[in-house]
C-alpha atoms as a PDB file:
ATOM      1  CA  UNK A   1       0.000   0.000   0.000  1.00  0.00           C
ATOM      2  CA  UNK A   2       1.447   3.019  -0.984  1.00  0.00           C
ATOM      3  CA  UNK A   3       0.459   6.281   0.814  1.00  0.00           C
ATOM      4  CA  UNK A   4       0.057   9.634  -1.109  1.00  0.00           C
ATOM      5  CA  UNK A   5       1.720  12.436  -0.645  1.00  0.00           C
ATOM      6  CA  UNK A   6       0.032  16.246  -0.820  1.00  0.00           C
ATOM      7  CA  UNK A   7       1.470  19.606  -0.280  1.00  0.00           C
ATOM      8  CA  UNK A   8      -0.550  22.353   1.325  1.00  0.00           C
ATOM      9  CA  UNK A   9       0.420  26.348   0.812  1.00  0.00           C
ATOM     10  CA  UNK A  10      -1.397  28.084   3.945  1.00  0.00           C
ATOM     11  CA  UNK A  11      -0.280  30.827   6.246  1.00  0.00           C
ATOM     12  CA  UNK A  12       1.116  30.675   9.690  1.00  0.00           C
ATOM     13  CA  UNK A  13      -0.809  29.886  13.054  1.00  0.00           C
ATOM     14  CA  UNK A  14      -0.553  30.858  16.549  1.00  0.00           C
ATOM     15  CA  UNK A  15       0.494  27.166  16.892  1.00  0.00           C
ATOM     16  CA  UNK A  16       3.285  26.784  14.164  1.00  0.00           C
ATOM     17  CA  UNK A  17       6.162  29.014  15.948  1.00  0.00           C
ATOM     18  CA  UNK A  18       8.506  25.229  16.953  1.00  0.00           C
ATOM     19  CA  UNK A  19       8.191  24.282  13.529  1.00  0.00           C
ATOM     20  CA  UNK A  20       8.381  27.780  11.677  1.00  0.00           C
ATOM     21  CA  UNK A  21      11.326  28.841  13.650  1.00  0.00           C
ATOM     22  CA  UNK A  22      13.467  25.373  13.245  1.00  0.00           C
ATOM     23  CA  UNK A  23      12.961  26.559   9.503  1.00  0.00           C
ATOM     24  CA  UNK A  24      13.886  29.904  10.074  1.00  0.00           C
ATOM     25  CA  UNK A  25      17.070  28.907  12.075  1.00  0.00           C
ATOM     26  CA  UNK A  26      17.885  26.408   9.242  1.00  0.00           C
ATOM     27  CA  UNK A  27      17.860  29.252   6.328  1.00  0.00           C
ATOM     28  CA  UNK A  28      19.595  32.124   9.037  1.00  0.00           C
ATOM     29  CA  UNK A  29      22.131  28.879   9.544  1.00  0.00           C
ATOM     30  CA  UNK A  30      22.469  28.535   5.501  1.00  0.00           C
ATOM     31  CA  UNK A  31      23.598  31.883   5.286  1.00  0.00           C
ATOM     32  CA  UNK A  32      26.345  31.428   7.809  1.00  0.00           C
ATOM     33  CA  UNK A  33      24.777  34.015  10.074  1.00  0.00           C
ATOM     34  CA  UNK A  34      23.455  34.438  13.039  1.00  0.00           C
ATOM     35  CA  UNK A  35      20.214  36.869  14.785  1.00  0.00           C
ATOM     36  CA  UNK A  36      19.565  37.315  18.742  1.00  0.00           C
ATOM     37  CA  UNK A  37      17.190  34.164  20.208  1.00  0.00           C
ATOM     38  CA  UNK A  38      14.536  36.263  21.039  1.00  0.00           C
ATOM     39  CA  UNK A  39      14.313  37.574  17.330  1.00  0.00           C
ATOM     40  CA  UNK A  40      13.000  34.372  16.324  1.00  0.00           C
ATOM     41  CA  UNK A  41       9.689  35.062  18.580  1.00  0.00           C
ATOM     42  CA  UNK A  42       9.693  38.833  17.766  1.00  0.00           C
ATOM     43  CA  UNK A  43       9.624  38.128  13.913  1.00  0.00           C
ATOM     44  CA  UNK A  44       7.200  35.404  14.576  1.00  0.00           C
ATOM     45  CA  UNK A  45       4.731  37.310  16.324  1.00  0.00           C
ATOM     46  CA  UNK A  46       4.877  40.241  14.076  1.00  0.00           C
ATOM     47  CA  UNK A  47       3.720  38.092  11.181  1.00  0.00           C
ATOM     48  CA  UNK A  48       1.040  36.919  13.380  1.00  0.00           C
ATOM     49  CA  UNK A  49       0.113  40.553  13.657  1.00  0.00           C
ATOM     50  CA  UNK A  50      -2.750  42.137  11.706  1.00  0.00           C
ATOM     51  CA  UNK A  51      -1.266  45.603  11.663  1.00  0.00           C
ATOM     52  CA  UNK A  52       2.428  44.495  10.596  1.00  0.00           C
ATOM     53  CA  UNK A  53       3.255  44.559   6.932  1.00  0.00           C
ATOM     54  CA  UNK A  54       5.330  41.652   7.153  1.00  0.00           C
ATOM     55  CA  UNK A  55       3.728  38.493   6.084  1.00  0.00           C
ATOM     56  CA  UNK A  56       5.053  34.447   5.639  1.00  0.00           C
ATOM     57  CA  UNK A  57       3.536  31.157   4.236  1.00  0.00           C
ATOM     58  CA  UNK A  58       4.668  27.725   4.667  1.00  0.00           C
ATOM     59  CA  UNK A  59       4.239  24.407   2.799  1.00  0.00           C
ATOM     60  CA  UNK A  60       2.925  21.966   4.801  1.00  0.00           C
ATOM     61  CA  UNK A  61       3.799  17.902   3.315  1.00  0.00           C
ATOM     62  CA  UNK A  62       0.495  15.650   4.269  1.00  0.00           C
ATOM     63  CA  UNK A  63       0.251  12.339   4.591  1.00  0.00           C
ATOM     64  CA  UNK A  64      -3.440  10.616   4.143  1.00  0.00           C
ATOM     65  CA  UNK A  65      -3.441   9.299   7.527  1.00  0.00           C
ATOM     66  CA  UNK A  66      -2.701  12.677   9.309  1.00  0.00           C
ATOM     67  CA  UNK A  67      -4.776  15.996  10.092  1.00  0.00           C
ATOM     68  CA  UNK A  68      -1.807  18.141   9.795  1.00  0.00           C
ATOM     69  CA  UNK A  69       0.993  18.269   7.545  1.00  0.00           C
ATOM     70  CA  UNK A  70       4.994  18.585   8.738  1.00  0.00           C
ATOM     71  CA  UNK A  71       6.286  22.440   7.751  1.00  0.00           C
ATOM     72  CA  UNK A  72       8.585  21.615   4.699  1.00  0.00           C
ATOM     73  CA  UNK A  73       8.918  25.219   3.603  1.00  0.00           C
ATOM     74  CA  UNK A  74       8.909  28.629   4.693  1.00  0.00           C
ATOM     75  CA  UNK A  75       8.144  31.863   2.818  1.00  0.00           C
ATOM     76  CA  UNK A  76       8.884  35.633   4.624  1.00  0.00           C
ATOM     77  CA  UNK A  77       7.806  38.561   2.213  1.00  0.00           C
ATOM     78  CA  UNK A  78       6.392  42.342   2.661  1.00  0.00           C
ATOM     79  CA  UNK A  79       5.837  45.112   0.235  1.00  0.00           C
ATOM     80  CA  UNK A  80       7.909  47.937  -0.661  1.00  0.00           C
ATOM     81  CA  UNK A  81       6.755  51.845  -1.563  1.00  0.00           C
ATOM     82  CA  UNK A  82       8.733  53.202  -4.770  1.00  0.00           C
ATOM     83  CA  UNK A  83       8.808  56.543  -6.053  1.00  0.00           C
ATOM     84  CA  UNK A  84       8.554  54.547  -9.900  1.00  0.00           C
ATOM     85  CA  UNK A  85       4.963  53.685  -9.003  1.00  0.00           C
ATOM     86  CA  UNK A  86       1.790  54.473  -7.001  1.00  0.00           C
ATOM     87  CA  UNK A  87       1.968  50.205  -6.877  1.00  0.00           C
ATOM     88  CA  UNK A  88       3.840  48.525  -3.970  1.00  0.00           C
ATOM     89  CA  UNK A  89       6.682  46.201  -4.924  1.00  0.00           C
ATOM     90  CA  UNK A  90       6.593  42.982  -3.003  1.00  0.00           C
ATOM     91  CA  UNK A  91      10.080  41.765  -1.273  1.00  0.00           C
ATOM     92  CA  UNK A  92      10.325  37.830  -0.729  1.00  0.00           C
ATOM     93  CA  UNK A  93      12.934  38.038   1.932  1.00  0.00           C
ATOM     94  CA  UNK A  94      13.542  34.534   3.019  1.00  0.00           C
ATOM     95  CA  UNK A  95      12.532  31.579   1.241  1.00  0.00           C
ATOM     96  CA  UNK A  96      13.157  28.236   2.994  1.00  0.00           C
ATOM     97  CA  UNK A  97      12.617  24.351   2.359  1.00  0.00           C
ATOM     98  CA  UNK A  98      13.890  21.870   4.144  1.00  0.00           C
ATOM     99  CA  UNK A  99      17.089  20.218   2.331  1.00  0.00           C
ATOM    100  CA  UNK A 100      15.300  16.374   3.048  1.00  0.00           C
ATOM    101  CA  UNK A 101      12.694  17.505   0.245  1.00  0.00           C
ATOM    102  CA  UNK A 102      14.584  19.913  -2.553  1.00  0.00           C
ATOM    103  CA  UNK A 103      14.607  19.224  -6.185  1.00  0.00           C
ATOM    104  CA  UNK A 104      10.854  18.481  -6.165  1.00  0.00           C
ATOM    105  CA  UNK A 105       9.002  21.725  -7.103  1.00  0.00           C
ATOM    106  CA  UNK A 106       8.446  22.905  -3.195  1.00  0.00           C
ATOM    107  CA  UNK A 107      10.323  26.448  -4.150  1.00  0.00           C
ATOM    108  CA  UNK A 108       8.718  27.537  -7.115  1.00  0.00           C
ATOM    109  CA  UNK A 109       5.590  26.571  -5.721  1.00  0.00           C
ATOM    110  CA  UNK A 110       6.670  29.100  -2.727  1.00  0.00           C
ATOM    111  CA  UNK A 111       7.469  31.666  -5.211  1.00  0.00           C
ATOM    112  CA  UNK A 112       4.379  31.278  -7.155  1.00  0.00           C
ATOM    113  CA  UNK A 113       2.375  30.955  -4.096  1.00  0.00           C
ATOM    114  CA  UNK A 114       3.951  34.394  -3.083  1.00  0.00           C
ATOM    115  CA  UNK A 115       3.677  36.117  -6.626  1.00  0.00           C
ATOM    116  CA  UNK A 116      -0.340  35.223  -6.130  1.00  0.00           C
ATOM    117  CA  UNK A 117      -0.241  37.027  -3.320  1.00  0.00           C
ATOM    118  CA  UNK A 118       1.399  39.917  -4.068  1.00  0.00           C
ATOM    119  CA  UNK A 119      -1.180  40.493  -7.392  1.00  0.00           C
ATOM    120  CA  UNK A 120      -3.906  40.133  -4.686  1.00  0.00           C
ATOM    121  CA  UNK A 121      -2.385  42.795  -2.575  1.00  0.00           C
ATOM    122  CA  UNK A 122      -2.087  45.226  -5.619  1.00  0.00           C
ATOM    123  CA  UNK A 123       1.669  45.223  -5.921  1.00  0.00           C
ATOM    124  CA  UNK A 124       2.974  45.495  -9.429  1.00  0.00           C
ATOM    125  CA  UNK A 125       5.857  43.185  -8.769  1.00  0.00           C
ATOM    126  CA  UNK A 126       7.783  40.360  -6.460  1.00  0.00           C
ATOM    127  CA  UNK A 127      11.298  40.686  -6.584  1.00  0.00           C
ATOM    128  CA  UNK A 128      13.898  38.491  -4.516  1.00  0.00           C
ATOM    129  CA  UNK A 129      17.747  38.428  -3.893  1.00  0.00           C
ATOM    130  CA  UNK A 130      20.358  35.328  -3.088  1.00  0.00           C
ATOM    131  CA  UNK A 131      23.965  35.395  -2.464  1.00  0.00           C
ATOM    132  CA  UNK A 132      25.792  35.330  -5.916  1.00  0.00           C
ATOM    133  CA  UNK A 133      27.062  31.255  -4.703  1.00  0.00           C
ATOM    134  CA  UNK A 134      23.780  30.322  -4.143  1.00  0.00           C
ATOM    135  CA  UNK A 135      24.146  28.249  -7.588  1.00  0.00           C
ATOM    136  CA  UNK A 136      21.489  25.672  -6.691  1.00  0.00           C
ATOM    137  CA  UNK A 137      18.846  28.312  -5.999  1.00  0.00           C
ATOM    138  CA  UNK A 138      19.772  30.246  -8.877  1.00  0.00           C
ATOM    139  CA  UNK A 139      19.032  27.403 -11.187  1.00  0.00           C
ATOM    140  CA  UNK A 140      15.397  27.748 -10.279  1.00  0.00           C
ATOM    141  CA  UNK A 141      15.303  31.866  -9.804  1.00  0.00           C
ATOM    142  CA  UNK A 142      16.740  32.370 -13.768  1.00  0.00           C
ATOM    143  CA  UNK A 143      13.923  30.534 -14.962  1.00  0.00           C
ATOM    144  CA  UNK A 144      11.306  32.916 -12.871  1.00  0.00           C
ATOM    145  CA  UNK A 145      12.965  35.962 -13.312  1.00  0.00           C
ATOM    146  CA  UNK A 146      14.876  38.284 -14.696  1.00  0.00           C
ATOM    147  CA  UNK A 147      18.473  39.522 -12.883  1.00  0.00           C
ATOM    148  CA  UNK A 148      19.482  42.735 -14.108  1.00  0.00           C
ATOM    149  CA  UNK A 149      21.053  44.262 -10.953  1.00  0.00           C
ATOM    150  CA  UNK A 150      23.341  44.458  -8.292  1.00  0.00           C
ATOM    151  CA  UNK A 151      22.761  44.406  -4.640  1.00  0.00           C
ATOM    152  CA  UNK A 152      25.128  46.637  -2.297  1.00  0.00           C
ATOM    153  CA  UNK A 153      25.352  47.095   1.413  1.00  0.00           C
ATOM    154  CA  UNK A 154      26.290  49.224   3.814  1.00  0.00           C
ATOM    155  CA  UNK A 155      25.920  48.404   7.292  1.00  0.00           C
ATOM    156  CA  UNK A 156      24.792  51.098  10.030  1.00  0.00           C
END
């Protein structure tokens, strides 16, 4: 008997903060970096929060047998104002899936799931950054979108 596997897009609960934030750590921990424990509950509850413009969704892997679905993927994103446009521009920050489960679709699905979002919310477009050595990622981003520009930083 072979069981089927679905994947469910949703957004966060007041219930998902073990599982979001051993995602989180895992993509802060990819990028060789590291923020303050109680971050992890501070950006958690300000996605929870109606009047914050920040905003996640995570991919949730279901089994038949079982109610709720393990977090495989995490999704941070929040719009931006521009002077080019009366339209928001939405900013995926962090985008997340668990290594066990790569190659399979999960991040474009993210992406997509995001982009849909971002239409809803009347933003004219989703844009995204990765570390230039993020070849892997990459792959998947050059056949989403387009990368005509270079990121610079200047700590304060």
């Amino acid at each position: 008997m072979t069981s089927s596997v679905e994947f469910a897009i949703t957004k966060l609960n007041s219930n998902d903060f073990d599982e979001w934030a051993t995602l989180f750590r895992g993509y802060i921990d990819f990028y060789e970096t590291t923020i303050p424990e109680d971050q992890y509950r501070k950006t958690f509850d300000r996605i929870l929060d109606p009047n914050s413009d920040l905003y996640a969704l995570v991919m949730r892997q279901k089994q038949q047998s079982s109610e709720n679905g393990k977090m495989i993927a995490i999704a941070h994103y929040f719009p931006q104002q521009t002077p080019w446009s009366e339209k928001k521009i939405m900013l995926l920050n962090d985008l997340f899936v668990d290594p066990a489960v790569r190659g399979k679709g999960q991040g474009r699905r993210m992406i997509q799931a995001v982009a849909d979002a971002s239409k809803e919310m009347g933003c004219f477009r989703l844009q995204w950054l990765t570390k230039h050595d993020n070849v892997t990622a990459r792959r998947l981003y050059d056949t989403m979108g387009d990368a005509s520009f270079v990121q610079y930083r200047m700590g304060l």
